[in-house]
Structure formats: C-alpha cells, structure tokens
N, C-alpha and C. Protein backbone atom coordinates (compact mmCIF):
# COMPACT_ATOMS: atom_id res chain seq x y z
N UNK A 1 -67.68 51.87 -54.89
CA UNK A 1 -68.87 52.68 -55.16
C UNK A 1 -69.11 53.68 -54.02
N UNK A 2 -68.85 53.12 -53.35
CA UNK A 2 -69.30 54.15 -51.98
C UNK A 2 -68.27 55.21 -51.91
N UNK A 3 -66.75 55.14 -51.77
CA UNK A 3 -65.77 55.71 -51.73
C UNK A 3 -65.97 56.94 -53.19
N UNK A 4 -66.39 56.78 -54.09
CA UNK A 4 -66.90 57.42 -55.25
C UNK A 4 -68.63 58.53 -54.89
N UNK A 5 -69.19 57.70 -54.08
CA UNK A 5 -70.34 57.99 -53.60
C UNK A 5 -69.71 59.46 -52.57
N UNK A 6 -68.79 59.36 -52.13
CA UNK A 6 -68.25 60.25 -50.87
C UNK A 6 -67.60 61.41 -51.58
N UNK A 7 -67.11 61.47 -52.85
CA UNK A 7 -66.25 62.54 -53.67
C UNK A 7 -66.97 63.18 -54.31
N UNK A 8 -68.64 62.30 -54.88
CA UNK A 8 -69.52 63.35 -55.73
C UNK A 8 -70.06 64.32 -54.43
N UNK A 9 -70.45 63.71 -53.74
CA UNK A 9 -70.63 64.50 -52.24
C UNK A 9 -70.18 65.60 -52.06
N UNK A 10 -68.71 65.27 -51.61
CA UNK A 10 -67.61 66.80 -51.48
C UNK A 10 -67.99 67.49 -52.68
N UNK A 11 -68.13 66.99 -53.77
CA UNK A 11 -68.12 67.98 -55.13
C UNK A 11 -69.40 68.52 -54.92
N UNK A 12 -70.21 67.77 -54.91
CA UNK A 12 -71.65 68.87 -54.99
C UNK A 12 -71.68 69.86 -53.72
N UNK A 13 -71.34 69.61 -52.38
CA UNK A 13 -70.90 70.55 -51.63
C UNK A 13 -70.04 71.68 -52.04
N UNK A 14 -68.85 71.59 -52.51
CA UNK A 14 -68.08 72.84 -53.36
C UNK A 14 -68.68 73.36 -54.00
N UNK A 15 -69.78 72.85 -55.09
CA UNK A 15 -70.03 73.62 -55.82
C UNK A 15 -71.31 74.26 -55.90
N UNK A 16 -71.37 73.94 -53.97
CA UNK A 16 -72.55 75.46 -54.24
C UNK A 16 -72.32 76.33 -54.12
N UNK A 17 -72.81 77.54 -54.49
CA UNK A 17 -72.66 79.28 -54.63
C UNK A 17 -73.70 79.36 -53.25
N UNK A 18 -72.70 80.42 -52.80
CA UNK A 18 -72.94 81.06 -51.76
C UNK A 18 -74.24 81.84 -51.61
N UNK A 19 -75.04 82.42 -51.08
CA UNK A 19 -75.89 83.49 -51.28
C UNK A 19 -76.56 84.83 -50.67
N UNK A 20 -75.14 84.28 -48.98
CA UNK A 20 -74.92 85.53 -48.60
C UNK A 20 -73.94 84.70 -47.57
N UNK A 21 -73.69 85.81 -46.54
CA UNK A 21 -71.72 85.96 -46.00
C UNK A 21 -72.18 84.54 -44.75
N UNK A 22 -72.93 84.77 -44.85
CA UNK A 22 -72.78 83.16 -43.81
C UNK A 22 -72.99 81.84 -44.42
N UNK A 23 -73.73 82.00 -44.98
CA UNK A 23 -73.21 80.48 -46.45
C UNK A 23 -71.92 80.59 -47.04
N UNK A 24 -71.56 81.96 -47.50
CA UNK A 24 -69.69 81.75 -47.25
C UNK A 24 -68.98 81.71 -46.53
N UNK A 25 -69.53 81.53 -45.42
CA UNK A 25 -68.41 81.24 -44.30
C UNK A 25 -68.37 79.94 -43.93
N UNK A 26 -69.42 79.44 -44.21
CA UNK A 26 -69.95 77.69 -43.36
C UNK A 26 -68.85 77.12 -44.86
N UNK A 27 -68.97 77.82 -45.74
CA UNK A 27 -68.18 77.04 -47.24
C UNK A 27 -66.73 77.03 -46.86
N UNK A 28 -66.40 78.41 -46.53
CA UNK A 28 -65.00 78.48 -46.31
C UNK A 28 -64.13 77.43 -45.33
N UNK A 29 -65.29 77.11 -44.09
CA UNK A 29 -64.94 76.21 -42.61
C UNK A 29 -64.84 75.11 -43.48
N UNK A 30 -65.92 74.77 -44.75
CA UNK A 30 -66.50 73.30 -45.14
C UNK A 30 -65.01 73.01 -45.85
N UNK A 31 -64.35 74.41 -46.48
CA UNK A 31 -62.54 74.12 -47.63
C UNK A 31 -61.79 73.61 -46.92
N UNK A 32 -62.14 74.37 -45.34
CA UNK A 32 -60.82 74.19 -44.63
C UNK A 32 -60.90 72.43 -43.90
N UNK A 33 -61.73 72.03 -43.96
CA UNK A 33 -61.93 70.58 -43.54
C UNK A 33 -62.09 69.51 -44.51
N UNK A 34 -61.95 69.90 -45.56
CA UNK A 34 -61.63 68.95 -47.11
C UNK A 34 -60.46 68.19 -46.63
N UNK A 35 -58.88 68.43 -46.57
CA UNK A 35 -58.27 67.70 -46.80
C UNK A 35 -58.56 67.02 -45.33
N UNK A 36 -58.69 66.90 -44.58
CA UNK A 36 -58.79 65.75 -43.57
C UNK A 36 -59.83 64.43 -43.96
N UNK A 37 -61.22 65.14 -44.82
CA UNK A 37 -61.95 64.20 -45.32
C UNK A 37 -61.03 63.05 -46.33
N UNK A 38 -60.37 64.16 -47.43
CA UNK A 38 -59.82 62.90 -48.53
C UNK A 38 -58.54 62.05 -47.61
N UNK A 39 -57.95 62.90 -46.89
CA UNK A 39 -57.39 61.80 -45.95
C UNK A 39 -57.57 60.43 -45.64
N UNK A 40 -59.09 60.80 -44.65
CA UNK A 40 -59.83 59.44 -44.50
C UNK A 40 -60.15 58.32 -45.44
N UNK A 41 -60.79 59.39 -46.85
CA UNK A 41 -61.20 58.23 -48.02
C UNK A 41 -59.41 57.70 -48.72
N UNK A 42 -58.69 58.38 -48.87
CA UNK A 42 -57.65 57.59 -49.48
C UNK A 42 -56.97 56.24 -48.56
N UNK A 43 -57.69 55.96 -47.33
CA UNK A 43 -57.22 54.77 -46.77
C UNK A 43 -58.08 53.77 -47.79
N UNK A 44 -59.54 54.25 -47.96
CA UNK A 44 -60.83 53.35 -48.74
C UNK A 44 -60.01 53.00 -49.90
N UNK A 45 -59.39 53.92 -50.59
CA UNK A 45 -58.80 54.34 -51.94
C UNK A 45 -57.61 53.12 -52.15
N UNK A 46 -56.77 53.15 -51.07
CA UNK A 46 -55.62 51.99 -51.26
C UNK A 46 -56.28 50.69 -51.39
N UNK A 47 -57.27 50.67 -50.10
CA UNK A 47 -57.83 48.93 -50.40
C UNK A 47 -58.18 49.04 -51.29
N UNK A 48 -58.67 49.48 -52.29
CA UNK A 48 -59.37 49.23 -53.42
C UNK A 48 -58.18 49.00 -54.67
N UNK A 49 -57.74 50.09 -54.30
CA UNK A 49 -56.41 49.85 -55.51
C UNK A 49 -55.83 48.23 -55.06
N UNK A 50 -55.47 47.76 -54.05
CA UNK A 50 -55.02 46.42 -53.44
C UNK A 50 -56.01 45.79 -54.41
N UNK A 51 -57.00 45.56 -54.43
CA UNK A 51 -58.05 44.56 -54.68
C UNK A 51 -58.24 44.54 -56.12
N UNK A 52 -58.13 45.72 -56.64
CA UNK A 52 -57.69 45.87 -58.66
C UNK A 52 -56.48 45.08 -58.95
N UNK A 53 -55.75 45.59 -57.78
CA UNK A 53 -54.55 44.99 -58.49
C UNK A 53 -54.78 43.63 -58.46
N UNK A 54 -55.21 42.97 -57.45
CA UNK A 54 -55.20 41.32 -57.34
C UNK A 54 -56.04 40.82 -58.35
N UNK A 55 -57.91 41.27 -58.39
CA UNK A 55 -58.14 41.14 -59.65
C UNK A 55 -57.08 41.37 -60.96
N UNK A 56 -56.69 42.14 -61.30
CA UNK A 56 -55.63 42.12 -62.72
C UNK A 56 -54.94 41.04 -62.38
N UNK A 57 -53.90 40.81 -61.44
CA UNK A 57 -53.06 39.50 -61.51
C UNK A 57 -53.96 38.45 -61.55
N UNK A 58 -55.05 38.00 -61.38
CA UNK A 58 -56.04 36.75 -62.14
C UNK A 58 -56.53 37.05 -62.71
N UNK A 59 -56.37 38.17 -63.59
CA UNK A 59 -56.86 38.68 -65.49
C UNK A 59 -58.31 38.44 -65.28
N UNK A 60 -58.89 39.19 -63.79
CA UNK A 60 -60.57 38.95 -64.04
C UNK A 60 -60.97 39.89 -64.58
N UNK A 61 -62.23 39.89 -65.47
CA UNK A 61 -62.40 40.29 -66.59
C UNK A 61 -63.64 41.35 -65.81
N UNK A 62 -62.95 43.20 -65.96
CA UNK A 62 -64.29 43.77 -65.50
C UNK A 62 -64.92 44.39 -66.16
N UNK A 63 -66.38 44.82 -65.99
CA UNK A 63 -66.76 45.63 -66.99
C UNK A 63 -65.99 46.85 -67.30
N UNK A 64 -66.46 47.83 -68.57
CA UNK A 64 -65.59 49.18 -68.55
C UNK A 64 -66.46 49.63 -67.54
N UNK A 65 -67.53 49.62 -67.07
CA UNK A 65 -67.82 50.84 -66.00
C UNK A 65 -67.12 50.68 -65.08
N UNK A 66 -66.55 49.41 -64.62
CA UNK A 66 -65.86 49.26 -63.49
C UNK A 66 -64.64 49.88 -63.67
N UNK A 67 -63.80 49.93 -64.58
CA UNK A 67 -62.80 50.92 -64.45
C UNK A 67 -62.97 51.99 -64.85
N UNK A 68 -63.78 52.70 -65.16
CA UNK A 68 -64.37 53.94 -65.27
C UNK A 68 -64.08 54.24 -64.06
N UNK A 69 -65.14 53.71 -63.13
CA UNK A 69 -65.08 54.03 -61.61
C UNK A 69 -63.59 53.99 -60.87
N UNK A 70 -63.23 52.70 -61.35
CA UNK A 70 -61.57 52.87 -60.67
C UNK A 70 -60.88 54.04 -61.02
N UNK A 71 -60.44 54.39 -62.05
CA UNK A 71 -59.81 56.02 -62.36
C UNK A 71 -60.34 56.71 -61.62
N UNK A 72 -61.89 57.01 -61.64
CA UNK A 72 -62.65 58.01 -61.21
C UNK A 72 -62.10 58.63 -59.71
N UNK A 73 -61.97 56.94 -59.05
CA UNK A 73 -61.72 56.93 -57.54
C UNK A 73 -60.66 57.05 -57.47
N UNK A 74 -59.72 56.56 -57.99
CA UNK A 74 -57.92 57.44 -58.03
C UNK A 74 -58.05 58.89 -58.53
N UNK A 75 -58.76 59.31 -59.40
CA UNK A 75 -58.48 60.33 -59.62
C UNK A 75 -59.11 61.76 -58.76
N UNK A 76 -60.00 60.93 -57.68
CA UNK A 76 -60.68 61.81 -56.70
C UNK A 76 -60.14 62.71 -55.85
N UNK A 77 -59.05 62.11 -55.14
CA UNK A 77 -58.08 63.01 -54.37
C UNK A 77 -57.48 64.52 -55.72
N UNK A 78 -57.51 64.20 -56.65
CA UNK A 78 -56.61 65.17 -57.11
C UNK A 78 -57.76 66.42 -57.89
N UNK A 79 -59.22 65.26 -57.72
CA UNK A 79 -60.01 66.69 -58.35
C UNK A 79 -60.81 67.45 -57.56
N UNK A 80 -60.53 66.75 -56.24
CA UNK A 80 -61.31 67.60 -55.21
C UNK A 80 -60.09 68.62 -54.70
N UNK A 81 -59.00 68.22 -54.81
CA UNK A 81 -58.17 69.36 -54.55
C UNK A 81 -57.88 70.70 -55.59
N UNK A 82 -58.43 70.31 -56.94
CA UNK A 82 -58.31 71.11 -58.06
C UNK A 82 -59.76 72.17 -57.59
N UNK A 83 -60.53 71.45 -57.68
CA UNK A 83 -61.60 71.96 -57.06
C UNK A 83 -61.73 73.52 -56.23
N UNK A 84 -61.00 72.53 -54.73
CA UNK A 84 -60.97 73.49 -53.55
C UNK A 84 -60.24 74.83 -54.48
N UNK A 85 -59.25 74.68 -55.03
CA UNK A 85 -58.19 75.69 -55.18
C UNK A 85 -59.28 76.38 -55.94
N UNK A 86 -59.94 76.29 -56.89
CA UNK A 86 -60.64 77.00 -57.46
C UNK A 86 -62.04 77.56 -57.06
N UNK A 87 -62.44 77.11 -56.24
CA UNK A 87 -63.50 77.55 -55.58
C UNK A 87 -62.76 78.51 -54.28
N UNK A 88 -61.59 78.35 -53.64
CA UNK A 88 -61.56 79.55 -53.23
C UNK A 88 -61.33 80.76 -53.92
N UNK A 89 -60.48 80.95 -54.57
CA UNK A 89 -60.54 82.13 -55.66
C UNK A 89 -61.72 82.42 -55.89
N UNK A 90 -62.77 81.43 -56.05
CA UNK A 90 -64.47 82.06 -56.38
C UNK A 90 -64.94 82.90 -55.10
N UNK A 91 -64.84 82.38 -54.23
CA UNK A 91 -64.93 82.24 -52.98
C UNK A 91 -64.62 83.64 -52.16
N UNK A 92 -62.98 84.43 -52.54
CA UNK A 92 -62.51 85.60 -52.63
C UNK A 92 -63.55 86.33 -52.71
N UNK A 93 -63.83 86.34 -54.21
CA UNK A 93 -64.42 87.13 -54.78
C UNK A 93 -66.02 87.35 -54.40
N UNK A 94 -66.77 86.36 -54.07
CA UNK A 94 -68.04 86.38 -53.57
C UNK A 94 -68.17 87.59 -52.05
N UNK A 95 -66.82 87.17 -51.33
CA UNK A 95 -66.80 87.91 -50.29
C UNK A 95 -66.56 89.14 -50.82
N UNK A 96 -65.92 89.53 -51.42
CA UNK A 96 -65.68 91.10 -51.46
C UNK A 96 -67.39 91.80 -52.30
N UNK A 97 -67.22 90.83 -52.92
CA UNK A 97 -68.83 91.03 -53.37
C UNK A 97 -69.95 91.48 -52.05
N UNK A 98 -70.17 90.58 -51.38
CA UNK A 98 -71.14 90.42 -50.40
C UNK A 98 -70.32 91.81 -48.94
N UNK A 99 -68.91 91.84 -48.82
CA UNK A 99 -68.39 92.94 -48.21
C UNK A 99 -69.06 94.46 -48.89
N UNK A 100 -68.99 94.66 -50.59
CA UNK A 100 -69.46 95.83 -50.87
C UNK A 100 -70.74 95.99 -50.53
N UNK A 101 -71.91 95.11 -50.97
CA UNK A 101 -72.99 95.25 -50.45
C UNK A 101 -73.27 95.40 -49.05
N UNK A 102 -72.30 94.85 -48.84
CA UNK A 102 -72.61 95.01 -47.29
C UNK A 102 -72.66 96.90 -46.40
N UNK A 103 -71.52 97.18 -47.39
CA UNK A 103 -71.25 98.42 -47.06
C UNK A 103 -72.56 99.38 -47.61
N UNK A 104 -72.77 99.22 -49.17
CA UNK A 104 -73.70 100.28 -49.97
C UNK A 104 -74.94 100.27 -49.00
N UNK A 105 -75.34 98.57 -48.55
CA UNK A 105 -76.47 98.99 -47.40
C UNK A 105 -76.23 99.55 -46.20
N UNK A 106 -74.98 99.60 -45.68
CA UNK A 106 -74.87 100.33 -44.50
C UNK A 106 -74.87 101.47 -44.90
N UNK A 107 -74.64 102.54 -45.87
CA UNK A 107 -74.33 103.70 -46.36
C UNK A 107 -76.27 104.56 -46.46
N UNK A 108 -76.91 103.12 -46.88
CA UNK A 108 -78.05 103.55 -47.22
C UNK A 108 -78.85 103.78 -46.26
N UNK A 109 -78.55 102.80 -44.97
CA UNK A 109 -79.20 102.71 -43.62
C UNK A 109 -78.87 104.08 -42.92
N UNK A 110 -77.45 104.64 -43.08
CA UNK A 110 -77.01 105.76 -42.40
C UNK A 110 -77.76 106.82 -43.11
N UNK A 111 -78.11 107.02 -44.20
CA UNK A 111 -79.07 108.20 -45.06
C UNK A 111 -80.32 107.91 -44.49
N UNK A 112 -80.34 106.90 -44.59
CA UNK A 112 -82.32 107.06 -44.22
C UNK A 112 -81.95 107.38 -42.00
N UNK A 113 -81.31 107.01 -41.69
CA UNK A 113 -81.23 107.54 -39.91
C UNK A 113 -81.32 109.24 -40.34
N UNK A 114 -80.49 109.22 -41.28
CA UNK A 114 -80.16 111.03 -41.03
C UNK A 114 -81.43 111.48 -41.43
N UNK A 115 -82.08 111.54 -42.34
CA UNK A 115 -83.22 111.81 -43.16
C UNK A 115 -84.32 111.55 -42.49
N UNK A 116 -84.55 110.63 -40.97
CA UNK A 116 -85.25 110.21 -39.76
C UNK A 116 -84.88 111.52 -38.83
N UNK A 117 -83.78 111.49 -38.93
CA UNK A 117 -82.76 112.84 -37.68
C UNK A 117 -83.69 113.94 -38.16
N UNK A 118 -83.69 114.34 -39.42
CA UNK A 118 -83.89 115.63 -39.99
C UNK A 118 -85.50 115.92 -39.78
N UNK A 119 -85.90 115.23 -40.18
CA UNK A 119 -87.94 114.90 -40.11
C UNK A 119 -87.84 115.18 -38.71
N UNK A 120 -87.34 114.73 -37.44
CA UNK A 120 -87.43 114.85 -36.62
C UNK A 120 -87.41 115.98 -35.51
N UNK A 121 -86.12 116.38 -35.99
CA UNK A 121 -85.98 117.99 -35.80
C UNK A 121 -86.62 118.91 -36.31
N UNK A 122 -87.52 118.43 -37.24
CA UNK A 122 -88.47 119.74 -37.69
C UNK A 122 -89.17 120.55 -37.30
C-alpha cells in the first residue's frame, strides 16, 4: 500500500501543468530526479513480489483488490516512466509557449519605454 501510495504521488506530481517558466523548471528538475525515486521503490517492489509469491505457493486466498494493487505496483515502474516521456514532450511545448510570451511582453515593455522616450522629449 504504501509503495502504491508513493507512485500515485509521482503521478499527481507529473501531472501538474505548469503556469509559468519557474513551475516548469522545478517540473523539469522534479523529471530529471524520477528515475532515482523508482529506483528506490523497486527495492519495496521486489519484497513484495517475494511475499506474493510465497503467499501463492500456500494458495492464500487474497482479495481481488489485493491483486489489483499487486499489478498496480508492478506495473508502476513502467507507468511512471510512460508518463515522464510524455509529459516532457508536454513540457517542450509549455516552454516555448511561456518563451513566446515571454518575448511578446518584452516587445511590449520596449514600446511602452519608447513611447515614455518620446513623451519625454517633448
């Protein structure tokens, strides 16, 4: 549960949207330190698989949520990496996003200085 508890985590972290260039950057640092996290949890990940397996060899009987969760937690490493890959491509794109704006307001800041310049010199 907990090891499951740690992947909705990473996921709800990925999948926030940015909302300007320094929330995409803290995201981008947060991609680049993903795989060291699932690192850590796939040690959690083996004991657990160890401990299914021994349950199955004494045919103990679990609920389906419990193997719900077991897939879930094997299948964590591979959807937080599906994830990352796709959230950077989002990720790309937010920046060039937040780069144009960045520019149209610098463009706009330089009109209103000049248009300050001009009033001034009058």
């Amino acid at each position: 549960e907990t090891v499951y508890s740690s992947f909705r985590e990473l996921m709800a972290k990925l999948r926030r949207t940015p909302e300007n260039i320094e929330q995409l950057t803290e995201l981008v640092d947060f991609l680049d330190r993903i795989p060291d996290m699932v690192a850590r949890l796939a040690l959690d990940i083996k004991n657990g698989e160890q401990l299914w397996d021994v349950l199955d060899e004494f045919q103990f009987r679990m609920l389906p949520s419990d193997h719900e969760l077991r897939w879930k937690i094997i299948a964590g490493p591979k959807d937080i990496t599906e994830l990352v890959a796709t959230m950077r491509v989002s990720l790309e794109k937010d920046e060039e996003g937040f780069l144009k704006s960045m520019i149209q307001k610098q463009v706009e800041f330089d009109e209103a200085i000049e248009d300050l310049a001009a009033t001034i010199d009058v």
